[in-house]
PDB file of N, CA and C in Angstrom:
ATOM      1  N   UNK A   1      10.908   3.981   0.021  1.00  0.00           N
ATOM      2  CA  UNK A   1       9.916   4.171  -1.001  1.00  0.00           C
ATOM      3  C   UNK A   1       8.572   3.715  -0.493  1.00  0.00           C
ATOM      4  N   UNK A   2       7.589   3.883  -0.779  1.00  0.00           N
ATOM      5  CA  UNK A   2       6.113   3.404  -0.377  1.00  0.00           C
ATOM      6  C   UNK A   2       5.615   2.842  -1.310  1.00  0.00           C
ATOM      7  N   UNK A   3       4.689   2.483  -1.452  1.00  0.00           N
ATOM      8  CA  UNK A   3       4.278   1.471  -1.803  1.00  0.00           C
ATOM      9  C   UNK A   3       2.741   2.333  -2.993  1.00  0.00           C
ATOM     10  N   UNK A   4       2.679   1.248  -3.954  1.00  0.00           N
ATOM     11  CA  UNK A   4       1.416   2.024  -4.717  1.00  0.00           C
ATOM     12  C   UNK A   4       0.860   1.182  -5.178  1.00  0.00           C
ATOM     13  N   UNK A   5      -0.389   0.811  -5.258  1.00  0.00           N
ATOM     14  CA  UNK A   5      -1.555  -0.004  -5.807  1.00  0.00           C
ATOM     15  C   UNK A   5      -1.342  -0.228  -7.368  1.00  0.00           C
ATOM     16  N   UNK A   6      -1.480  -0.785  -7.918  1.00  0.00           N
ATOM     17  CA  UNK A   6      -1.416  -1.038  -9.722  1.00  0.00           C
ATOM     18  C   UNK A   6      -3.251  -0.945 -10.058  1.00  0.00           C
ATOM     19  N   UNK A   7      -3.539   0.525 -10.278  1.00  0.00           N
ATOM     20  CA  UNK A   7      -4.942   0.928 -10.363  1.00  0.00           C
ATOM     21  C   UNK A   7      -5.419  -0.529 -11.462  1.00  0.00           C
ATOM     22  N   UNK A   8      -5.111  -0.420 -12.452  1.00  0.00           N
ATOM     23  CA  UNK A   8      -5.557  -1.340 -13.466  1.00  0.00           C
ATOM     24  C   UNK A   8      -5.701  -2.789 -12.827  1.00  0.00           C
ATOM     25  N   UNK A   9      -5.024  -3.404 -12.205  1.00  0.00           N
ATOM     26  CA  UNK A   9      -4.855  -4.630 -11.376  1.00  0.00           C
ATOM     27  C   UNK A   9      -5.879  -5.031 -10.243  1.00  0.00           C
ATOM     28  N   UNK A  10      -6.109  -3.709  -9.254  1.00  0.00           N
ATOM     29  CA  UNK A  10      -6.828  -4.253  -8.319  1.00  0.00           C
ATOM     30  C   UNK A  10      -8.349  -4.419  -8.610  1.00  0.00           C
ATOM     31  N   UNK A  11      -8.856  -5.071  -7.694  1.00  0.00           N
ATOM     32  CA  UNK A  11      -9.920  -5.954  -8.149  1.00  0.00           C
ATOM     33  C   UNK A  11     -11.169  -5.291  -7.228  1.00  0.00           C
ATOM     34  N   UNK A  12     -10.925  -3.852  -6.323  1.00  0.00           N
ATOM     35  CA  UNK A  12     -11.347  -3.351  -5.189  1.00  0.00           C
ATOM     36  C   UNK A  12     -12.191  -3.940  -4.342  1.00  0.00           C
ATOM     37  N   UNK A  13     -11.511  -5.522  -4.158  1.00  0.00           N
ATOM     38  CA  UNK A  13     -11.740  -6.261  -3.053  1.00  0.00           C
ATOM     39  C   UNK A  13     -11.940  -5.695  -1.356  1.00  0.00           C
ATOM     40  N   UNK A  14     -10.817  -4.494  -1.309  1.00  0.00           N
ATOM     41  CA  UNK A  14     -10.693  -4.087   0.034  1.00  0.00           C
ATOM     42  C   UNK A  14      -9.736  -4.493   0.968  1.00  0.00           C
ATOM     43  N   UNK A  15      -9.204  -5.520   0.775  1.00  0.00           N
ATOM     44  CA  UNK A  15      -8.450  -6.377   2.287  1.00  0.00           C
ATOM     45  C   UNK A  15      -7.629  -5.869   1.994  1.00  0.00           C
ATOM     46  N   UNK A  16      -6.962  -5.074   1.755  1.00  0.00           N
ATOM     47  CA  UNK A  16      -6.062  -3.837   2.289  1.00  0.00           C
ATOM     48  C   UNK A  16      -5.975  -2.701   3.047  1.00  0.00           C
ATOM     49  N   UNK A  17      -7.132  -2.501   2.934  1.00  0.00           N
ATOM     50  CA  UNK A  17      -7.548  -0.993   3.474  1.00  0.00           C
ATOM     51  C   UNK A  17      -7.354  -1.163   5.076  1.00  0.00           C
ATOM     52  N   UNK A  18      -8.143  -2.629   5.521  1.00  0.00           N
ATOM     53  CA  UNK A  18      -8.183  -2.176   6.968  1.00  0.00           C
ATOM     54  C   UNK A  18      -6.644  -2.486   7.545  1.00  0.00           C
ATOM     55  N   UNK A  19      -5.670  -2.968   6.992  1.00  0.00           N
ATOM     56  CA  UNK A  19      -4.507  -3.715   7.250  1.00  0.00           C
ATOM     57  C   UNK A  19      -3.409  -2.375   7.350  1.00  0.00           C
ATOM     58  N   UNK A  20      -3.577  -1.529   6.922  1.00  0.00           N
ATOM     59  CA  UNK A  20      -2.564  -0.505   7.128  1.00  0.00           C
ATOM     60  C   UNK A  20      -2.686   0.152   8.258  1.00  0.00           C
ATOM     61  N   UNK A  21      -1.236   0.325   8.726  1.00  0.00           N
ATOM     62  CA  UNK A  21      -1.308   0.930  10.081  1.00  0.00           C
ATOM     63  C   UNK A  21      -1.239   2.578  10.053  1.00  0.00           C
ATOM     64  N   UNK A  22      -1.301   2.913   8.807  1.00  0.00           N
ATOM     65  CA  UNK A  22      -0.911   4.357   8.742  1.00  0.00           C
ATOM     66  C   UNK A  22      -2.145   4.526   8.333  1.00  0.00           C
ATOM     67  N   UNK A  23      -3.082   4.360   7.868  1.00  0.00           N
ATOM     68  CA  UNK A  23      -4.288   4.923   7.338  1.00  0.00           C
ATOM     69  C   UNK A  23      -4.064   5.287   6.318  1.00  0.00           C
ATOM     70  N   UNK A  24      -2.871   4.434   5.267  1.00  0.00           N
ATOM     71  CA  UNK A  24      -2.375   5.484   3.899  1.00  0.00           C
ATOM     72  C   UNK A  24      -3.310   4.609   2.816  1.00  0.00           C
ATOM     73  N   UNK A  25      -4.049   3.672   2.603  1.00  0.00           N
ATOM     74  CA  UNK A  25      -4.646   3.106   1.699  1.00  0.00           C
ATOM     75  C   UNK A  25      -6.317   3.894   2.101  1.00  0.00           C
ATOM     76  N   UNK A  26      -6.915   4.125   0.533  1.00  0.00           N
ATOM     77  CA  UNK A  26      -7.816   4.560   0.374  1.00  0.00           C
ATOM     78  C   UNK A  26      -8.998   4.557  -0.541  1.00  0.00           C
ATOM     79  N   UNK A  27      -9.621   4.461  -0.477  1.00  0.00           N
ATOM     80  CA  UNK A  27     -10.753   3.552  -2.177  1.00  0.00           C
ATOM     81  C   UNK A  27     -11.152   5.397  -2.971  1.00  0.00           C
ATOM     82  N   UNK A  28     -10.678   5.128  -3.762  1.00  0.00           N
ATOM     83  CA  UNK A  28     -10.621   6.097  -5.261  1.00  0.00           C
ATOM     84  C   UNK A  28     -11.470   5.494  -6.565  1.00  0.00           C
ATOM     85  N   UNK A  29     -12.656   6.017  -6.878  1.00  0.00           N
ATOM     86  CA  UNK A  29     -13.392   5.089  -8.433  1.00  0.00           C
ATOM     87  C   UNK A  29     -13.202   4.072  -8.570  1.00  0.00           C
ATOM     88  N   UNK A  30     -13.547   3.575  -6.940  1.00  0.00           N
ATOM     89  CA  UNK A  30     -13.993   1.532  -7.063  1.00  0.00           C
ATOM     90  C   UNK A  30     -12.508   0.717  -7.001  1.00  0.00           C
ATOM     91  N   UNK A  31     -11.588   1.460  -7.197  1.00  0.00           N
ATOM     92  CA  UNK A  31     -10.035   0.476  -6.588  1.00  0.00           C
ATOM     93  C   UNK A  31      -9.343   1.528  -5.139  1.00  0.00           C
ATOM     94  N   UNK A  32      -8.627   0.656  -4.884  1.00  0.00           N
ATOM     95  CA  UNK A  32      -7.593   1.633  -3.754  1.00  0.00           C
ATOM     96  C   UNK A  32      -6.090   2.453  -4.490  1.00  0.00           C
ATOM     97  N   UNK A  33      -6.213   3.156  -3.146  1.00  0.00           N
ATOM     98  CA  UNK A  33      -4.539   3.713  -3.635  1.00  0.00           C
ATOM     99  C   UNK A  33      -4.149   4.099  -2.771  1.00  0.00           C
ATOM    100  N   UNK A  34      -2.667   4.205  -2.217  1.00  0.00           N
ATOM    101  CA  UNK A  34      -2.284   4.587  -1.290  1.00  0.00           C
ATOM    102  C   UNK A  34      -2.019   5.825  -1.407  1.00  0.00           C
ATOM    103  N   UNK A  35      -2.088   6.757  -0.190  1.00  0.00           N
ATOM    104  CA  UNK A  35      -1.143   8.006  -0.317  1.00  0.00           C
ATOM    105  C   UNK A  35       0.200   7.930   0.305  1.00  0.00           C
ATOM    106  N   UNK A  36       1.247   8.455  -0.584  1.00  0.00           N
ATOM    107  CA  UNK A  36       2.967   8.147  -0.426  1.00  0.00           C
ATOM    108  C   UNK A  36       3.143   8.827   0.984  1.00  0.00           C
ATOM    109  N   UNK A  37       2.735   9.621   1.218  1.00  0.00           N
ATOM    110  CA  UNK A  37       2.984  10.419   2.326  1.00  0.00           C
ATOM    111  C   UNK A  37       2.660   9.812   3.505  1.00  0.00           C
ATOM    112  N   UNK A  38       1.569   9.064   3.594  1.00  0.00           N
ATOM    113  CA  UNK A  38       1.494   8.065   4.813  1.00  0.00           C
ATOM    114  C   UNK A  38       1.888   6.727   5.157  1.00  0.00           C
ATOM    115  N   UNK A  39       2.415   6.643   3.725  1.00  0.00           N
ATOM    116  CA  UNK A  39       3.016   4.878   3.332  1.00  0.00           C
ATOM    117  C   UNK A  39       4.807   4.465   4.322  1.00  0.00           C
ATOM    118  N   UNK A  40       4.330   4.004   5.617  1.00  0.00           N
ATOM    119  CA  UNK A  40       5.685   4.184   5.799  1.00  0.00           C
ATOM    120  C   UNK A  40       6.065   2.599   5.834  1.00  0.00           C
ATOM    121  N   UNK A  41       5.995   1.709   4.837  1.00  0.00           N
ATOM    122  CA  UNK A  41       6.205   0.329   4.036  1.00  0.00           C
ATOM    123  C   UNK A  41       5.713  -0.619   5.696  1.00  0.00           C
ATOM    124  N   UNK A  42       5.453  -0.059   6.251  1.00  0.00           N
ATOM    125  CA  UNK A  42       4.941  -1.257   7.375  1.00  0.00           C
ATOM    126  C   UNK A  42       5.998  -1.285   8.400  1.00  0.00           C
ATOM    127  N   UNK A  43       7.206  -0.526   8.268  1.00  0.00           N
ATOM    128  CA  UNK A  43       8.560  -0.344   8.718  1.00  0.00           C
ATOM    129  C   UNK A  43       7.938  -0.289  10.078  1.00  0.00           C
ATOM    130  N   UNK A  44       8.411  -0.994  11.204  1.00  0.00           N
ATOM    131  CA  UNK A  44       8.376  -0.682  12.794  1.00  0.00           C
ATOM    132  C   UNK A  44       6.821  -1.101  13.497  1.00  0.00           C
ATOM    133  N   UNK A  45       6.027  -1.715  12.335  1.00  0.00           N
ATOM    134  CA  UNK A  45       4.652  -2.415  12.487  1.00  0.00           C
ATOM    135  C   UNK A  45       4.641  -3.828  12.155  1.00  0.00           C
ATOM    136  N   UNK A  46       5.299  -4.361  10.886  1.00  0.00           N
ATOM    137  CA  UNK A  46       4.811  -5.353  10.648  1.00  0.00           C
ATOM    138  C   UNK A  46       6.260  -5.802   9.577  1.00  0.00           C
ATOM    139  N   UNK A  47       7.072  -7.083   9.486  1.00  0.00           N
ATOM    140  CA  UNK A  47       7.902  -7.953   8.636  1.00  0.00           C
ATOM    141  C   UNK A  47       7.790  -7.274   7.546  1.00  0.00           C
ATOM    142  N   UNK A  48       6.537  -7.417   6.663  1.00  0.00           N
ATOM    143  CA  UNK A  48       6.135  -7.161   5.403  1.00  0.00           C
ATOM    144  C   UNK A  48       5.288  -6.229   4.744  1.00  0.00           C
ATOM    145  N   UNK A  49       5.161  -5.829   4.109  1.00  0.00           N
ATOM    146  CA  UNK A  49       4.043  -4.504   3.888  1.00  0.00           C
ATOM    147  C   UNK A  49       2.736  -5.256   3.973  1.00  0.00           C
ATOM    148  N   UNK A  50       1.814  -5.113   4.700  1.00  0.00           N
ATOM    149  CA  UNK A  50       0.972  -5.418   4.851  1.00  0.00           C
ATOM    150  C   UNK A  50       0.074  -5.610   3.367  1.00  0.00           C
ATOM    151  N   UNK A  51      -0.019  -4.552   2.759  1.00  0.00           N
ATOM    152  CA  UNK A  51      -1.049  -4.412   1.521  1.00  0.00           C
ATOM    153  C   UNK A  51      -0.355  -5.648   0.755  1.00  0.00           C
ATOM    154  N   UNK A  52       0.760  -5.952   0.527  1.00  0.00           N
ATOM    155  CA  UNK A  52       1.282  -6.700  -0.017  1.00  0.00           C
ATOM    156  C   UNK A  52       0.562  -8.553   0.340  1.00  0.00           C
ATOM    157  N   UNK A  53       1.080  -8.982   1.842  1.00  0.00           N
ATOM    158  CA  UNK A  53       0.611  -9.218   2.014  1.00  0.00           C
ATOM    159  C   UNK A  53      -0.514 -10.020   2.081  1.00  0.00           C
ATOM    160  N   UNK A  54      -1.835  -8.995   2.272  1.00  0.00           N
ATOM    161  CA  UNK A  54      -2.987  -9.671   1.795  1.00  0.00           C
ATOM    162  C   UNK A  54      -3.726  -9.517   0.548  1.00  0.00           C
ATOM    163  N   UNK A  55      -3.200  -8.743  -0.563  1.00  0.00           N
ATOM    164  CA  UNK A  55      -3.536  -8.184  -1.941  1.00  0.00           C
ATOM    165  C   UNK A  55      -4.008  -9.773  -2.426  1.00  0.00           C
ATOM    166  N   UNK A  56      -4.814 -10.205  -3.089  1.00  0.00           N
ATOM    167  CA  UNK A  56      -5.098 -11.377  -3.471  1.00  0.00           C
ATOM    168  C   UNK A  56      -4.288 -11.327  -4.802  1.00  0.00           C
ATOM    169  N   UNK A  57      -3.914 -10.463  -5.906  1.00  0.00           N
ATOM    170  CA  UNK A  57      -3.606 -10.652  -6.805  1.00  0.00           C
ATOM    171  C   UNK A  57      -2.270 -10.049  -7.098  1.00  0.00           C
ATOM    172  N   UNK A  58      -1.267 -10.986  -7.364  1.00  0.00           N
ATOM    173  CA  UNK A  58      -0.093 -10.706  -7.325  1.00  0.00           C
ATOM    174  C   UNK A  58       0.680  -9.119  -8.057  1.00  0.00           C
ATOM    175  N   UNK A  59       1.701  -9.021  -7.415  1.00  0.00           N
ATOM    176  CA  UNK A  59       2.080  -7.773  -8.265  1.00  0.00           C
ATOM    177  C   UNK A  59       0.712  -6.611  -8.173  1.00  0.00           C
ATOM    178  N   UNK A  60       0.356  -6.037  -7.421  1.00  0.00           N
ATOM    179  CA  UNK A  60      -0.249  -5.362  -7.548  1.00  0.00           C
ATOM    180  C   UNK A  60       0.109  -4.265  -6.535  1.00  0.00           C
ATOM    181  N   UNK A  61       0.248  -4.255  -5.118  1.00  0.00           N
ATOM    182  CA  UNK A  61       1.288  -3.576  -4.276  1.00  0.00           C
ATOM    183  C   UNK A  61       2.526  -3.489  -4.906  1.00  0.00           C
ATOM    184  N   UNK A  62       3.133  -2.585  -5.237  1.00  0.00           N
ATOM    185  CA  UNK A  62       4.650  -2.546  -5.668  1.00  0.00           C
ATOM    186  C   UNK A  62       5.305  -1.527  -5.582  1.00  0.00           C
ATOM    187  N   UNK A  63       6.467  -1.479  -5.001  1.00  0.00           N
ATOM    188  CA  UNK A  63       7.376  -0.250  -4.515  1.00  0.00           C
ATOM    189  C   UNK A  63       7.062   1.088  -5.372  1.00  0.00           C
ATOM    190  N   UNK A  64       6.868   2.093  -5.329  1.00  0.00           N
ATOM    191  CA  UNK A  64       6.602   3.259  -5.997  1.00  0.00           C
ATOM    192  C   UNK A  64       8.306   3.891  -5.976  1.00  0.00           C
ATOM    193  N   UNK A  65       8.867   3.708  -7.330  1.00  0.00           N
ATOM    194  CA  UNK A  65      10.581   4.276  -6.792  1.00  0.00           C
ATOM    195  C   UNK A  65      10.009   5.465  -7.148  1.00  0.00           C
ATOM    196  N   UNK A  66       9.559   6.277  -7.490  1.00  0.00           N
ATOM    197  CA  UNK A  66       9.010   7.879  -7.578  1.00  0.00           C
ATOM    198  C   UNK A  66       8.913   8.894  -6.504  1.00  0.00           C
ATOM    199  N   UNK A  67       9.166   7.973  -5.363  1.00  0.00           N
ATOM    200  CA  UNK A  67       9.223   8.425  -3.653  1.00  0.00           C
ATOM    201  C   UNK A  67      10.578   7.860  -2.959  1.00  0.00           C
ATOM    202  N   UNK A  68      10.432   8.885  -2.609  1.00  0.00           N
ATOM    203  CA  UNK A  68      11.727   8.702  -1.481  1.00  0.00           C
ATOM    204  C   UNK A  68      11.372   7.735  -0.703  1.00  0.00           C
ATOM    205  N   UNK A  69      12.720   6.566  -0.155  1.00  0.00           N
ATOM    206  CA  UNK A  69      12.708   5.846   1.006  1.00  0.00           C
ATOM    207  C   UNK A  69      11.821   6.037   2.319  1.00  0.00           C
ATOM    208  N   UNK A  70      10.861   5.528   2.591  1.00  0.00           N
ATOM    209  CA  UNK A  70      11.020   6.070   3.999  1.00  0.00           C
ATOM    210  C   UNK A  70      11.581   5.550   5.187  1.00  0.00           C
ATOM    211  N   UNK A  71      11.809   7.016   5.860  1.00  0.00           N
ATOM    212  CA  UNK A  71      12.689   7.277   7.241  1.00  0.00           C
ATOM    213  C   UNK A  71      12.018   7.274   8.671  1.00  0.00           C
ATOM    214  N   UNK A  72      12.512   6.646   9.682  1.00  0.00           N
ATOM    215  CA  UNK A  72      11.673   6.379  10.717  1.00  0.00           C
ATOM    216  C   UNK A  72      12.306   7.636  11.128  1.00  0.00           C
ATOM    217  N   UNK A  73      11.019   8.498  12.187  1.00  0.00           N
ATOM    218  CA  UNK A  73      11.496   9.855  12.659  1.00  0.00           C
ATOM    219  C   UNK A  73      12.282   9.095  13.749  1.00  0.00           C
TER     220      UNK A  73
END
């Protein structure tokens, strides 16, 4: 599953954006959001999802179950 921003929550601080290794976080009307399609949870980069992480405000990165797992090619 990937991961999705809680629009209402974030504070569009930023320290997410540069932390993804996929380039899937993106600033949308002053907060971020990821796109699912590039979200591959940090799998084969990093322990933890990165956005997670460094998100200053809790619960705000959180699994998107609306997407499929992702699969390392």
């Amino acid at each position: 599953m990937a991961y999705k921003i809680v629009a209402s929550q974030c504070t569009g601080c930023s320290a997410c954006e540069p932390q993804c290794p996929n380039t899937a976080i993106f600033e949308k009307g002053g907060t971020f959001a990821i796109e699912p399609a590039k979200c591959s949870e940090c799998i084969g980069h990093f322990d933890q999802p990165q956005c997670v992480a460094v998100c200053p405000v809790d619960d705000t990165c959180v699994i998107d179950n609306s997407v499929p797992r992702y699969r390392a090619a």
